[in-house]
Protein backbone atom coordinates (compact mmCIF):
# COMPACT_ATOMS: atom_id res chain seq x y z
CA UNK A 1 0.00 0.00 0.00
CA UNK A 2 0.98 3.30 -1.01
CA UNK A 3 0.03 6.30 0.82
CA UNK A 4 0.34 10.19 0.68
CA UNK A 5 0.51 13.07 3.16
CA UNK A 6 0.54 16.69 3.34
CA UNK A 7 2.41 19.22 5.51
CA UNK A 8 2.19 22.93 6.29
CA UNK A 9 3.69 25.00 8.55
CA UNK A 10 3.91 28.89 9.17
CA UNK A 11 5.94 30.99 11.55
CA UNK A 12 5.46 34.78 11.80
CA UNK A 13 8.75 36.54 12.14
CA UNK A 14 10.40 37.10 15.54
CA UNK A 15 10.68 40.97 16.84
CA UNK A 16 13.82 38.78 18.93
CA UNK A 17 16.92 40.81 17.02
CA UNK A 18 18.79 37.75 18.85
CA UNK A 19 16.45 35.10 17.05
CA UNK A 20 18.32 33.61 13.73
CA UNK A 21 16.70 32.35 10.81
CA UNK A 22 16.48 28.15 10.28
CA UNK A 23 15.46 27.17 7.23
CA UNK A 24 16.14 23.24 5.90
CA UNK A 25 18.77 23.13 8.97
CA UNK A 26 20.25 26.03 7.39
CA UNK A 27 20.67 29.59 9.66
CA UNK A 28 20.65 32.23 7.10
CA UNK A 29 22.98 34.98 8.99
CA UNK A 30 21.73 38.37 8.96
CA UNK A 31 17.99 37.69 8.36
CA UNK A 32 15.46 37.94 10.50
CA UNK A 33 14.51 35.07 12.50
CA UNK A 34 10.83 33.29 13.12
CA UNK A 35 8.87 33.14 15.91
CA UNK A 36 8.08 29.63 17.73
CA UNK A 37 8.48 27.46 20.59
CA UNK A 38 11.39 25.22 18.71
CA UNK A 39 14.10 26.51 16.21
CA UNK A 40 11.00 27.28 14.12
CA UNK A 41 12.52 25.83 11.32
CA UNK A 42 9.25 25.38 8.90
CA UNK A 43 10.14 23.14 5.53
CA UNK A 44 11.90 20.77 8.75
CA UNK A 45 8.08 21.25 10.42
CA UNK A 46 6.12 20.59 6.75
CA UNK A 47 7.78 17.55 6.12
CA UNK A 48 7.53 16.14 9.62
CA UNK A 49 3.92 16.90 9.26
CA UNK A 50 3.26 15.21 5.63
CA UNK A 51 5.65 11.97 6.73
CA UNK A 52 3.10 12.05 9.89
CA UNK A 53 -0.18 12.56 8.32
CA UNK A 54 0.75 9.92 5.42
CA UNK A 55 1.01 6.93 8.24
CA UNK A 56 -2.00 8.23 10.24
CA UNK A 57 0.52 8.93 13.46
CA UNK A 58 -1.19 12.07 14.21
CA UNK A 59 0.54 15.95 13.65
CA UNK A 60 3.25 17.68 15.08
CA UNK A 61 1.75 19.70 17.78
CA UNK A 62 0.87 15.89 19.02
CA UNK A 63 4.08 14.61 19.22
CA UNK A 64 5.96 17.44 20.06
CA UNK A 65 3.69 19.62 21.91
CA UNK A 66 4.81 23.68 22.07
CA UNK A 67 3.38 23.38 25.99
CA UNK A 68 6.04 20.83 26.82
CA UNK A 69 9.07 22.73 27.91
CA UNK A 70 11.15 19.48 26.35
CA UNK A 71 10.54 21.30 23.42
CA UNK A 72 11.63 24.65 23.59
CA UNK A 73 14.25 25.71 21.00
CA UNK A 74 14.62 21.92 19.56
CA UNK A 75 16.53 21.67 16.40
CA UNK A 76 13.63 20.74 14.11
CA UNK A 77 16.20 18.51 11.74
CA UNK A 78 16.29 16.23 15.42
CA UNK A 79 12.19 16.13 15.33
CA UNK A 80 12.30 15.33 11.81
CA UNK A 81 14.59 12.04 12.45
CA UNK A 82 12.18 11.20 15.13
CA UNK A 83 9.65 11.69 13.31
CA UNK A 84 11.27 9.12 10.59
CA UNK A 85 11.75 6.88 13.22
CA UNK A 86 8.37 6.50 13.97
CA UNK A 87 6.98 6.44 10.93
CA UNK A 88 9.42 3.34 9.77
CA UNK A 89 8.20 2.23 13.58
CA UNK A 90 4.85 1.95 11.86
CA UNK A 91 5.70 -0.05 9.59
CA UNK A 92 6.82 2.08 6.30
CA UNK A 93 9.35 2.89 4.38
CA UNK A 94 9.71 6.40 3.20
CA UNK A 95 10.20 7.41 -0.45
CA UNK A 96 10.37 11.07 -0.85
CA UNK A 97 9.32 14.48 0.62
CA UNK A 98 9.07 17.54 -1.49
CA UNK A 99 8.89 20.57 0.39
CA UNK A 100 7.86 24.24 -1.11
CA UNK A 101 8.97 27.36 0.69
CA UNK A 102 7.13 30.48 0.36
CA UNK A 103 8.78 33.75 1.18
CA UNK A 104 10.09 37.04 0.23
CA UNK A 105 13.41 36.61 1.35
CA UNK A 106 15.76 35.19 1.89
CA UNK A 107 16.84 33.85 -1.27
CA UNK A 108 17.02 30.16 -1.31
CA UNK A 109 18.38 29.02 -4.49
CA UNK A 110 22.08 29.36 -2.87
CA UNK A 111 21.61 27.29 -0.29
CA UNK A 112 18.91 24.50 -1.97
CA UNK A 113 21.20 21.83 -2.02
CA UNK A 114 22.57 21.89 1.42
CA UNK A 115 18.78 22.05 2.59
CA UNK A 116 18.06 19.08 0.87
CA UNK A 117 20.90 17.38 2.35
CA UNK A 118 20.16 18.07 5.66
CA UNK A 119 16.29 17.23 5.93
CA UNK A 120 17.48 13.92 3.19
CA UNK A 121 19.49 12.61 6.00
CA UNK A 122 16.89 13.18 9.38
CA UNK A 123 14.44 11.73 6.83
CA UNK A 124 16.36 9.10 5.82
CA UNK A 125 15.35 9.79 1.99
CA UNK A 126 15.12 11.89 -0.56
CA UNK A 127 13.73 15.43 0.41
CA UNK A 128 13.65 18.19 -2.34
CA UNK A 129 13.22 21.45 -1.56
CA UNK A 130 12.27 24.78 -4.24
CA UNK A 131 11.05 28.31 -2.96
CA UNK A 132 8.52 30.02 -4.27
CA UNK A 133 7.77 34.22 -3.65
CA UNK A 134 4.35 35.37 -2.70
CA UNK A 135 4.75 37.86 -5.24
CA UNK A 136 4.00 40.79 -2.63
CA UNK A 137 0.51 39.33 -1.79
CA UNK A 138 -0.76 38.65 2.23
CA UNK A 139 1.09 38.30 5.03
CA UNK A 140 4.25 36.15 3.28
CA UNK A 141 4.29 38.78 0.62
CA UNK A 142 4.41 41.84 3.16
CA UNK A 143 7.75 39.76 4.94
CA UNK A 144 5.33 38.78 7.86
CA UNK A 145 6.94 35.41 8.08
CA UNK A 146 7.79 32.23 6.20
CA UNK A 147 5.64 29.33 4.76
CA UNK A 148 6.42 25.98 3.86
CA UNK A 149 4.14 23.20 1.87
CA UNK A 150 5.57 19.43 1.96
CA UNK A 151 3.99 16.35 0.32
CA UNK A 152 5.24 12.70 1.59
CA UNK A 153 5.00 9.76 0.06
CA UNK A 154 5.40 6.42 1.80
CA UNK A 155 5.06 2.49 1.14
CA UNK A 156 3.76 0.54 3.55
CA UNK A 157 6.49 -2.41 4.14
CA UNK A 158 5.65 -6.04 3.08
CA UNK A 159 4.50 -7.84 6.44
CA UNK A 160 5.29 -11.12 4.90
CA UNK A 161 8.98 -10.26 3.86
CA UNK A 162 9.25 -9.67 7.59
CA UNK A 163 7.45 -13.06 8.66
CA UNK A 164 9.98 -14.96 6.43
CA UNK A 165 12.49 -13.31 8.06
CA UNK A 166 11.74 -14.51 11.42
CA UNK A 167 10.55 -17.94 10.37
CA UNK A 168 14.59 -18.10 8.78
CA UNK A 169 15.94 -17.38 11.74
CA UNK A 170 13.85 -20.20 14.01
């Protein structure tokens, strides 16, 4: 079985001048940072959030809830290797996330493939990542905060594959 989830996540920015900016694992010096209870890092949150929603485990605010002081300034990259973890706890394998950010600035393109990297390897699979402005419109267009969109795919693993496993080993 095949299945497919979505993710979204949106941070307002910080007023914090101390705050930075974390964007695919990425801190993006000199730009203004976002406003949440973790790193606030949100293509890390929208692909946690489509990987979770794909296996039916819930959403993020279940599993990591911004109440629980655990939680305060995680490193999102972490939650989204946990977040792996449980999902291949389930019982599936993970084949890709695609994540879209939307925002103004900063400028992604230079720092794409070092993004991808780091969410590929918490995931534990391929993760792409593109930007996309908001062209001036709403609240991402007036440099309010960031967005990010993610879509997950994931294959449930073949139960019987595991049975002859065991029954190999008896």
């Amino acid at each position: 079985m095949i299945r497919v989830g979505q993710g979204v996540d949106v941070h307002a920015h910080s007023d914090d001048p101390e705050r930075v900016l974390v964007l695919g694992g990425c801190v993006f010096a000199g730009e203004r940072g976002l406003a949440g209870h973790s790193d606030a890092d949100v293509p890390a949150h929208a692909a946690a959030d489509a990987l979770l929603g794909a296996a039916g485990l819930g959403d993020l605010g279940h599993h990591f809830p911004d109440d629980d002081p655990t939680w305060a300034g995680a490193d999102s990259i972490r939650l989204l290797a946990v977040v792996a973890d449980r999902v291949r706890a389930a019982g599936w394998t993970i084949g890709n996330v695609d994540v879209k950010v939307v925002c103004e600035r900063p400028k992604l393109a230079p720092r794409i493939a070092e993004m991808e990297r780091n969410l590929s390897d918490a995931a534990g699979a391929p993760v792409t990542v593109s930007g996309r402005r908001a062209e001036g419109l709403g609240a991402i267009g007036r440099h309010e905060g960031i967005m990010a969109l993610a879509v997950a795919v994931i294959e449930q693993r073949d139960r019987s594959a595991d049975n002859d496993e065991v029954q190999d080993e008896a």
